[in-house]
C-alpha atoms as a PDB file:
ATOM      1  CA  UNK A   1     231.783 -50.786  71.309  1.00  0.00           C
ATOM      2  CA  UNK A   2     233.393 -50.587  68.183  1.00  0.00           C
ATOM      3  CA  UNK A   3     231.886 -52.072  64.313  1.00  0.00           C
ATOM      4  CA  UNK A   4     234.435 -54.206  64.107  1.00  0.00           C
ATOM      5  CA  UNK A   5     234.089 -56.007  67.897  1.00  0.00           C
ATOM      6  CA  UNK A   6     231.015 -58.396  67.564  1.00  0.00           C
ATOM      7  CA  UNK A   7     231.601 -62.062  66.632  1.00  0.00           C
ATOM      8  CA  UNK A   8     230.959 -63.301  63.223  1.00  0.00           C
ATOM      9  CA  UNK A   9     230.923 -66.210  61.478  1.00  0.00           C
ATOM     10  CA  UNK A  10     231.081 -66.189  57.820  1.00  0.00           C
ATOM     11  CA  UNK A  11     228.447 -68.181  55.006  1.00  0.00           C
ATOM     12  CA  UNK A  12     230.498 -71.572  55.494  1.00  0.00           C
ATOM     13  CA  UNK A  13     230.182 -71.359  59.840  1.00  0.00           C
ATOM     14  CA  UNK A  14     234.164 -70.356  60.034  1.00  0.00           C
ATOM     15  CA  UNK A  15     234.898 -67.745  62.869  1.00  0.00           C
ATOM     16  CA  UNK A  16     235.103 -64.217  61.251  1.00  0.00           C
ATOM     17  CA  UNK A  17     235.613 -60.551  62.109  1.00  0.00           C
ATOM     18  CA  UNK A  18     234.931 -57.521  60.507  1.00  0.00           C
ATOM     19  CA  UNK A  19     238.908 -56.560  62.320  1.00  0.00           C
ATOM     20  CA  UNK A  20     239.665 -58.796  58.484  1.00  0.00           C
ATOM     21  CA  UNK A  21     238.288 -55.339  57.116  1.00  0.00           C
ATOM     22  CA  UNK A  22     240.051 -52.382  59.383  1.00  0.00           C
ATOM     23  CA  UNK A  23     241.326 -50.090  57.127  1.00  0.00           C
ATOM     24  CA  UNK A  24     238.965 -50.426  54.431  1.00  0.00           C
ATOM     25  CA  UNK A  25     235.711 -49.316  53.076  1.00  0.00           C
ATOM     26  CA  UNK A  26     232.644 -51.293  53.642  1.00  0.00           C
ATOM     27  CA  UNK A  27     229.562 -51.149  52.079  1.00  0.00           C
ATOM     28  CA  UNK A  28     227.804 -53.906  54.879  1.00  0.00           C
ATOM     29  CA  UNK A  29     223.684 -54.931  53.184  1.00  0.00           C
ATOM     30  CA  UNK A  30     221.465 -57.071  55.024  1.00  0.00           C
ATOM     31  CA  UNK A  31     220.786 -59.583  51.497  1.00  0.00           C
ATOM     32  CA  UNK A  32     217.891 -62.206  50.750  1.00  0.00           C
ATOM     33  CA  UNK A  33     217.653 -64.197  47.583  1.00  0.00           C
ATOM     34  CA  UNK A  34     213.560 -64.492  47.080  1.00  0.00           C
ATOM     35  CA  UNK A  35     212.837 -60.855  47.372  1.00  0.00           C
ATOM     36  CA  UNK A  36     212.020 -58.151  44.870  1.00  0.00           C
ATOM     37  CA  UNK A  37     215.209 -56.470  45.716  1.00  0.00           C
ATOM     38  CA  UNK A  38     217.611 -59.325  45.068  1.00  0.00           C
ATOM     39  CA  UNK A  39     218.378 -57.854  41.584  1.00  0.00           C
ATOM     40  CA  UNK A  40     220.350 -55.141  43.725  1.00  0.00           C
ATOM     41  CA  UNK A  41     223.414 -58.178  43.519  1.00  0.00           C
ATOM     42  CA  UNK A  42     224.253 -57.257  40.286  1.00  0.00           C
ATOM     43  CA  UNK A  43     224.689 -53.380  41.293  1.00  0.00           C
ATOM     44  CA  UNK A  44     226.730 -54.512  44.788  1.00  0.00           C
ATOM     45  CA  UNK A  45     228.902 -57.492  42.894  1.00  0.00           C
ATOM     46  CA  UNK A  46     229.683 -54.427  40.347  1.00  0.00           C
ATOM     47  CA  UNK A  47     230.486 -51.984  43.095  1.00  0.00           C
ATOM     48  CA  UNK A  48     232.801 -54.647  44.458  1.00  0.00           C
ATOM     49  CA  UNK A  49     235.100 -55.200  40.889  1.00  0.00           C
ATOM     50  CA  UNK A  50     235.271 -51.601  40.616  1.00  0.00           C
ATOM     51  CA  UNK A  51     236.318 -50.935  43.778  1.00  0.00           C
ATOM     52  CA  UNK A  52     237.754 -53.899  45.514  1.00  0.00           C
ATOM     53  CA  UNK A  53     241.564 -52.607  44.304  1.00  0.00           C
ATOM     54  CA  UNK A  54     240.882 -49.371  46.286  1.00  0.00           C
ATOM     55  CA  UNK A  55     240.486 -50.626  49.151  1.00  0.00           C
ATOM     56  CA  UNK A  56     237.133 -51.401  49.145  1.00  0.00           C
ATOM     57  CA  UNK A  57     234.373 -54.870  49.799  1.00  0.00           C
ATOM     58  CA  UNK A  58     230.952 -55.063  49.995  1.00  0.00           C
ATOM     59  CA  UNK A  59     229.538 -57.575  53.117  1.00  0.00           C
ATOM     60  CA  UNK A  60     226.401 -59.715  52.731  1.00  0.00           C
ATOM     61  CA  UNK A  61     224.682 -60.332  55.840  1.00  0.00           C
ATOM     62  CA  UNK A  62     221.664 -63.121  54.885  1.00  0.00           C
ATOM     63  CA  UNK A  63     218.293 -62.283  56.994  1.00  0.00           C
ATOM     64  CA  UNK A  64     215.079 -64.017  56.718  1.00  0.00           C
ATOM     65  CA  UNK A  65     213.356 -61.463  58.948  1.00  0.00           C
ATOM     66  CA  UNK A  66     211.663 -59.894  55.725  1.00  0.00           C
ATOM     67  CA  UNK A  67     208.587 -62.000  54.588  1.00  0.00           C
ATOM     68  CA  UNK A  68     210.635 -65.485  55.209  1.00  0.00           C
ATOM     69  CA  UNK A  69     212.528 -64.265  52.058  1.00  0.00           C
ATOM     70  CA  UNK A  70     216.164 -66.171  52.916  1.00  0.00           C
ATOM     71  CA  UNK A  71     214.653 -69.257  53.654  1.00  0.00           C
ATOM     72  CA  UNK A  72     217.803 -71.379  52.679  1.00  0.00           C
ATOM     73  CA  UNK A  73     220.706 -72.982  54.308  1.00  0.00           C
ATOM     74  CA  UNK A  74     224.112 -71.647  54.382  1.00  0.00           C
ATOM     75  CA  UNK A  75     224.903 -73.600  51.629  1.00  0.00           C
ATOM     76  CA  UNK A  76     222.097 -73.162  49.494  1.00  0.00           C
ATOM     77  CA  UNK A  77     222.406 -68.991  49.580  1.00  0.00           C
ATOM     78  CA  UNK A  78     226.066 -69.464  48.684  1.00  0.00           C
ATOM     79  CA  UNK A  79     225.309 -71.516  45.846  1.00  0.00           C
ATOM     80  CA  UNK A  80     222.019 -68.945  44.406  1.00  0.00           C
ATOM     81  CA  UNK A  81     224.404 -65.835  44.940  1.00  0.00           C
ATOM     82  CA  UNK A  82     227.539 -67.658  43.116  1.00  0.00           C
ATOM     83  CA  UNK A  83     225.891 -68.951  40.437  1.00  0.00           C
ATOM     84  CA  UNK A  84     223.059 -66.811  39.640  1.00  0.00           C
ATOM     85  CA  UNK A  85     224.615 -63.106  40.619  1.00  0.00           C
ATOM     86  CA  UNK A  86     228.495 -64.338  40.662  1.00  0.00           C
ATOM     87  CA  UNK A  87     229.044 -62.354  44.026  1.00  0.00           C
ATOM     88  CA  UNK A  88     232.580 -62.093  45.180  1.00  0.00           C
ATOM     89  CA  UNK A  89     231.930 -60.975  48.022  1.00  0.00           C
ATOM     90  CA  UNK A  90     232.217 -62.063  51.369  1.00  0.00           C
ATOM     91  CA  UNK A  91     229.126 -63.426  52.979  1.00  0.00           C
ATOM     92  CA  UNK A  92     228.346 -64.231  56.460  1.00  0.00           C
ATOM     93  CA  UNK A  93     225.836 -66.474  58.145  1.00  0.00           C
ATOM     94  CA  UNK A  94     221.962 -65.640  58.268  1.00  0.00           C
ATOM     95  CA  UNK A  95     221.792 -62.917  61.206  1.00  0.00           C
ATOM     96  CA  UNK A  96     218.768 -60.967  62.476  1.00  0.00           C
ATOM     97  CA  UNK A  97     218.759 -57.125  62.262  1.00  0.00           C
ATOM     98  CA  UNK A  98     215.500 -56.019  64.012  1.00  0.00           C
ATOM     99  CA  UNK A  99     213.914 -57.760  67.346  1.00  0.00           C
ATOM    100  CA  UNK A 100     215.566 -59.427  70.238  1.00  0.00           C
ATOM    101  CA  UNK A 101     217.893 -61.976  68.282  1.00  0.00           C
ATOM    102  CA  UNK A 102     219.161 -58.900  66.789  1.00  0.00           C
ATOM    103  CA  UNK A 103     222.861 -59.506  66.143  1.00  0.00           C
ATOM    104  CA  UNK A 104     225.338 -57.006  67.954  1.00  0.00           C
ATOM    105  CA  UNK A 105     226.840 -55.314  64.593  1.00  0.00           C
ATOM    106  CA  UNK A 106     223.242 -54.707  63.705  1.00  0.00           C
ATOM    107  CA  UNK A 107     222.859 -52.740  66.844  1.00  0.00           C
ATOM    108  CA  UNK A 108     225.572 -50.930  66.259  1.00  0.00           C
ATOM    109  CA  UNK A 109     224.502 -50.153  62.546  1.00  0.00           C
ATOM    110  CA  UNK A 110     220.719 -49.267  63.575  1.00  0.00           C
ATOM    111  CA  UNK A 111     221.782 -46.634  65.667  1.00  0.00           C
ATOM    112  CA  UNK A 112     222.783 -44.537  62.973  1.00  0.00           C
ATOM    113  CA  UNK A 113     220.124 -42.702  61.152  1.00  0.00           C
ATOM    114  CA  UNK A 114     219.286 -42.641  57.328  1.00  0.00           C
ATOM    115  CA  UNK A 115     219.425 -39.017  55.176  1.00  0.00           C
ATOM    116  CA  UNK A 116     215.922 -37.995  57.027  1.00  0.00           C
ATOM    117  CA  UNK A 117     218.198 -38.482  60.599  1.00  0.00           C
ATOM    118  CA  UNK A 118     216.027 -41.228  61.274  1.00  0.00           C
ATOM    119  CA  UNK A 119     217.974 -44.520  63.110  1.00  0.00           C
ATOM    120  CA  UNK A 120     216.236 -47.618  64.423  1.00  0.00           C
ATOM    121  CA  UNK A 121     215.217 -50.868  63.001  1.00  0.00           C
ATOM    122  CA  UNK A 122     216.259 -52.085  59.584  1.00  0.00           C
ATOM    123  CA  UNK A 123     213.204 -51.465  56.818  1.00  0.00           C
ATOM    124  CA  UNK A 124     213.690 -54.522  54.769  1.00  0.00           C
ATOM    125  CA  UNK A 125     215.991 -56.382  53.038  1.00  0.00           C
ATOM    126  CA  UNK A 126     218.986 -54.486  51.107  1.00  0.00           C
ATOM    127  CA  UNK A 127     219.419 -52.179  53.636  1.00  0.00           C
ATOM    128  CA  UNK A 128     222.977 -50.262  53.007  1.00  0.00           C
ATOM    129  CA  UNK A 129     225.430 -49.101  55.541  1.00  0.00           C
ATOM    130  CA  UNK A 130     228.823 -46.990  54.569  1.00  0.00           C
ATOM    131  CA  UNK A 131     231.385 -47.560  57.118  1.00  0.00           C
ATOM    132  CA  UNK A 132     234.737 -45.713  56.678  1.00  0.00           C
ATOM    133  CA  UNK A 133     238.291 -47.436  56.980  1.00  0.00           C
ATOM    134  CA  UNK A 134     238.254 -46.118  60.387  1.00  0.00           C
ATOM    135  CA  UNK A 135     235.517 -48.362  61.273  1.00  0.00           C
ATOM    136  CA  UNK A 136     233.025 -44.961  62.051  1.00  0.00           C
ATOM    137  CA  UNK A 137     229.450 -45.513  60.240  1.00  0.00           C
ATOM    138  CA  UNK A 138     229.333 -42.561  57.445  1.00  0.00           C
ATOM    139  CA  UNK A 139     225.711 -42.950  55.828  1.00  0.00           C
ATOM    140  CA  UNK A 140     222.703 -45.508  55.501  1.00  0.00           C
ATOM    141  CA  UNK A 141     220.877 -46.166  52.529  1.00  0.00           C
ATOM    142  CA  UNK A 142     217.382 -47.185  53.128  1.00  0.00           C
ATOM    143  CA  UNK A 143     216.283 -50.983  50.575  1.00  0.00           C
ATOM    144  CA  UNK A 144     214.902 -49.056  47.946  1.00  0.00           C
ATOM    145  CA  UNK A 145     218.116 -46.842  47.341  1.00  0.00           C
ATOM    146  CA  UNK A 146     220.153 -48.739  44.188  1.00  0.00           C
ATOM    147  CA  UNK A 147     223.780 -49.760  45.116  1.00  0.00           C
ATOM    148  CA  UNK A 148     224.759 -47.776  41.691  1.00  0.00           C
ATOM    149  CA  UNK A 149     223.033 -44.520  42.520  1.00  0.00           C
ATOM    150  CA  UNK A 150     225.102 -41.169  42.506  1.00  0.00           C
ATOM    151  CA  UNK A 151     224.601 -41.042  46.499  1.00  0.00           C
ATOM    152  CA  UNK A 152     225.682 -44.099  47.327  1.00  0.00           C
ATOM    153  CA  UNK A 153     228.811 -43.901  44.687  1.00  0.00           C
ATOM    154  CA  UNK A 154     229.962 -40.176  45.616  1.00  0.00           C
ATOM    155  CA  UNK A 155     229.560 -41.411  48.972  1.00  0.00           C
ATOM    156  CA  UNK A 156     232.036 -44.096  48.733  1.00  0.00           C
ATOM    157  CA  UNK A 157     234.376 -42.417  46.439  1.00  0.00           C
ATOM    158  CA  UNK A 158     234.576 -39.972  49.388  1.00  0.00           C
ATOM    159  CA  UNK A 159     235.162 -42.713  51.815  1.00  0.00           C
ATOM    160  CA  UNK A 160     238.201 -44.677  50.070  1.00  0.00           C
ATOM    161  CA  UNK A 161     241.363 -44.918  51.735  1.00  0.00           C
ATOM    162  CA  UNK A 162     244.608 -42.993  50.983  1.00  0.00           C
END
Protein backbone atom coordinates (compact mmCIF):
# COMPACT_ATOMS: atom_id res chain seq x y z
CA UNK A 1 0.00 0.00 0.00
CA UNK A 2 1.15 3.25 -0.72
CA UNK A 3 0.87 6.81 1.88
CA UNK A 4 -1.06 8.33 -0.37
CA UNK A 5 -3.92 5.29 -0.94
CA UNK A 6 -6.15 5.44 2.27
CA UNK A 7 -9.36 7.52 2.21
CA UNK A 8 -9.53 10.82 3.83
CA UNK A 9 -11.78 13.26 4.54
CA UNK A 10 -10.66 16.65 5.37
CA UNK A 11 -11.76 19.07 8.80
CA UNK A 12 -15.11 20.19 6.93
CA UNK A 13 -16.22 16.06 6.04
CA UNK A 14 -15.25 16.70 2.10
CA UNK A 15 -13.60 13.54 0.45
CA UNK A 16 -9.74 14.05 0.45
CA UNK A 17 -6.50 12.34 -0.52
CA UNK A 18 -3.14 12.73 0.36
CA UNK A 19 -2.70 11.89 -4.02
CA UNK A 20 -3.67 16.27 -3.56
CA UNK A 21 0.02 16.13 -2.10
CA UNK A 22 2.19 13.68 -4.61
CA UNK A 23 5.07 15.43 -5.38
CA UNK A 24 5.52 17.34 -2.36
CA UNK A 25 6.93 17.35 1.05
CA UNK A 26 4.82 16.55 3.98
CA UNK A 27 5.38 17.08 7.35
CA UNK A 28 1.88 14.84 8.47
CA UNK A 29 1.34 15.54 12.96
CA UNK A 30 -1.28 13.87 14.74
CA UNK A 31 -2.64 17.64 16.52
CA UNK A 32 -4.96 18.28 19.68
CA UNK A 33 -5.92 21.70 20.90
CA UNK A 34 -6.11 21.10 24.99
CA UNK A 35 -2.74 19.57 25.35
CA UNK A 36 0.57 20.84 26.63
CA UNK A 37 1.97 20.47 23.22
CA UNK A 38 -0.51 22.56 21.28
CA UNK A 39 1.94 25.53 21.39
CA UNK A 40 3.92 23.33 18.73
CA UNK A 41 1.14 25.26 16.05
CA UNK A 42 3.00 28.18 16.06
CA UNK A 43 6.40 26.25 15.10
CA UNK A 44 4.31 23.95 12.27
CA UNK A 45 2.07 27.16 10.90
CA UNK A 46 5.77 28.81 10.63
CA UNK A 47 7.29 25.81 8.95
CA UNK A 48 4.38 25.98 6.54
CA UNK A 49 4.96 30.05 5.34
CA UNK A 50 8.48 29.29 5.00
CA UNK A 51 8.18 26.50 3.09
CA UNK A 52 4.86 26.17 1.45
CA UNK A 53 6.51 27.96 -1.97
CA UNK A 54 9.00 25.01 -2.07
CA UNK A 55 6.93 22.65 -2.38
CA UNK A 56 6.14 21.95 0.89
CA UNK A 57 2.59 21.60 3.60
CA UNK A 58 2.29 20.52 6.85
CA UNK A 59 -1.06 18.00 7.54
CA UNK A 60 -3.04 18.11 10.80
CA UNK A 61 -4.59 14.97 11.65
CA UNK A 62 -7.01 15.82 15.00
CA UNK A 63 -6.90 12.70 17.61
CA UNK A 64 -8.52 12.57 20.89
CA UNK A 65 -6.78 9.30 21.77
CA UNK A 66 -4.35 11.32 24.16
CA UNK A 67 -6.07 12.12 27.56
CA UNK A 68 -9.54 13.14 25.67
CA UNK A 69 -7.40 16.19 24.62
CA UNK A 70 -9.42 16.98 21.02
CA UNK A 71 -12.61 16.78 22.48
CA UNK A 72 -14.29 19.17 19.87
CA UNK A 73 -16.26 18.96 16.75
CA UNK A 74 -14.95 19.45 13.37
CA UNK A 75 -15.98 22.76 13.49
CA UNK A 76 -14.97 23.80 16.73
CA UNK A 77 -11.01 22.59 16.12
CA UNK A 78 -11.13 24.57 12.88
CA UNK A 79 -12.25 27.55 14.52
CA UNK A 80 -9.42 27.20 17.89
CA UNK A 81 -6.58 26.47 15.24
CA UNK A 82 -7.72 29.54 12.85
CA UNK A 83 -8.17 31.92 15.24
CA UNK A 84 -5.94 31.23 18.03
CA UNK A 85 -2.67 29.69 16.02
CA UNK A 86 -3.80 31.09 12.37
CA UNK A 87 -2.91 27.58 10.79
CA UNK A 88 -2.94 27.43 7.07
CA UNK A 89 -2.74 24.33 6.85
CA UNK A 90 -4.78 21.66 5.74
CA UNK A 91 -6.61 19.73 8.37
CA UNK A 92 -8.43 16.56 8.23
CA UNK A 93 -11.12 14.97 10.34
CA UNK A 94 -10.42 13.54 13.97
CA UNK A 95 -8.71 10.01 13.15
CA UNK A 96 -7.28 7.43 15.58
CA UNK A 97 -3.55 6.51 15.39
CA UNK A 98 -3.07 3.68 17.97
CA UNK A 99 -5.76 0.69 18.71
CA UNK A 100 -8.19 -1.01 16.45
CA UNK A 101 -9.99 2.17 14.92
CA UNK A 102 -6.59 2.99 13.90
CA UNK A 103 -6.92 4.79 10.56
CA UNK A 104 -5.03 3.09 7.52
CA UNK A 105 -2.39 6.09 6.87
CA UNK A 106 -1.60 5.73 10.53
CA UNK A 107 -0.67 2.17 9.91
CA UNK A 108 1.27 2.93 7.34
CA UNK A 109 3.11 5.81 9.32
CA UNK A 110 3.59 3.55 12.61
CA UNK A 111 5.49 1.17 10.84
CA UNK A 112 8.31 3.30 10.47
CA UNK A 113 10.56 3.69 13.39
CA UNK A 114 11.75 6.94 15.22
CA UNK A 115 15.86 7.88 15.42
CA UNK A 116 16.22 4.92 18.22
CA UNK A 117 14.72 2.42 15.10
CA UNK A 118 11.87 2.01 17.19
CA UNK A 119 8.21 1.83 15.05
CA UNK A 120 4.83 1.05 16.57
CA UNK A 121 2.14 3.02 18.16
CA UNK A 122 2.02 6.79 18.17
CA UNK A 123 3.39 8.29 21.80
CA UNK A 124 1.10 11.19 22.10
CA UNK A 125 -0.12 13.96 20.49
CA UNK A 126 2.31 16.01 18.00
CA UNK A 127 3.76 13.14 16.74
CA UNK A 128 5.84 14.14 13.37
CA UNK A 129 6.23 12.17 10.25
CA UNK A 130 8.59 13.38 7.11
CA UNK A 131 7.32 11.93 4.00
CA UNK A 132 9.27 12.73 0.77
CA UNK A 133 7.59 13.94 -2.61
CA UNK A 134 7.83 10.43 -3.58
CA UNK A 135 5.38 9.51 -1.04
CA UNK A 136 8.35 7.11 0.91
CA UNK A 137 8.31 7.94 4.87
CA UNK A 138 11.96 9.60 5.54
CA UNK A 139 12.01 10.19 9.48
CA UNK A 140 9.62 10.40 12.63
CA UNK A 141 9.86 12.80 15.23
CA UNK A 142 8.65 11.58 18.50
CA UNK A 143 5.77 14.72 20.50
CA UNK A 144 8.37 16.17 22.41
CA UNK A 145 10.72 16.98 19.33
CA UNK A 146 9.89 20.98 18.36
CA UNK A 147 8.70 21.44 14.69
CA UNK A 148 11.63 24.27 14.54
CA UNK A 149 14.46 22.08 15.75
CA UNK A 150 17.69 21.69 13.54
CA UNK A 151 16.61 17.86 12.93
CA UNK A 152 13.46 18.29 11.88
CA UNK A 153 14.50 21.52 9.58
CA UNK A 154 17.79 19.90 7.97
CA UNK A 155 15.60 17.08 7.53
CA UNK A 156 13.15 18.77 5.40
CA UNK A 157 15.48 21.03 3.66
CA UNK A 158 16.93 17.68 2.50
CA UNK A 159 13.60 16.42 1.47
CA UNK A 160 12.30 19.43 -0.84
CA UNK A 161 11.62 18.86 -4.31
CA UNK A 162 13.73 19.89 -7.36
Amino acid sequence: MSIYDPTLHSLTGDPASLRDYQGKTLLVVNVASKCGLTPQYEGLERLQKTYADRGFTVLGFPCNQFGGQEPGSSEEIATFCSATYGVSFPMFEKVEVNGEGRHPLYEELTAFPDGDGEAGDIQWNFEKFLISPDGAIVQRFRPMVDPEAPEVVDAIEAQLPG
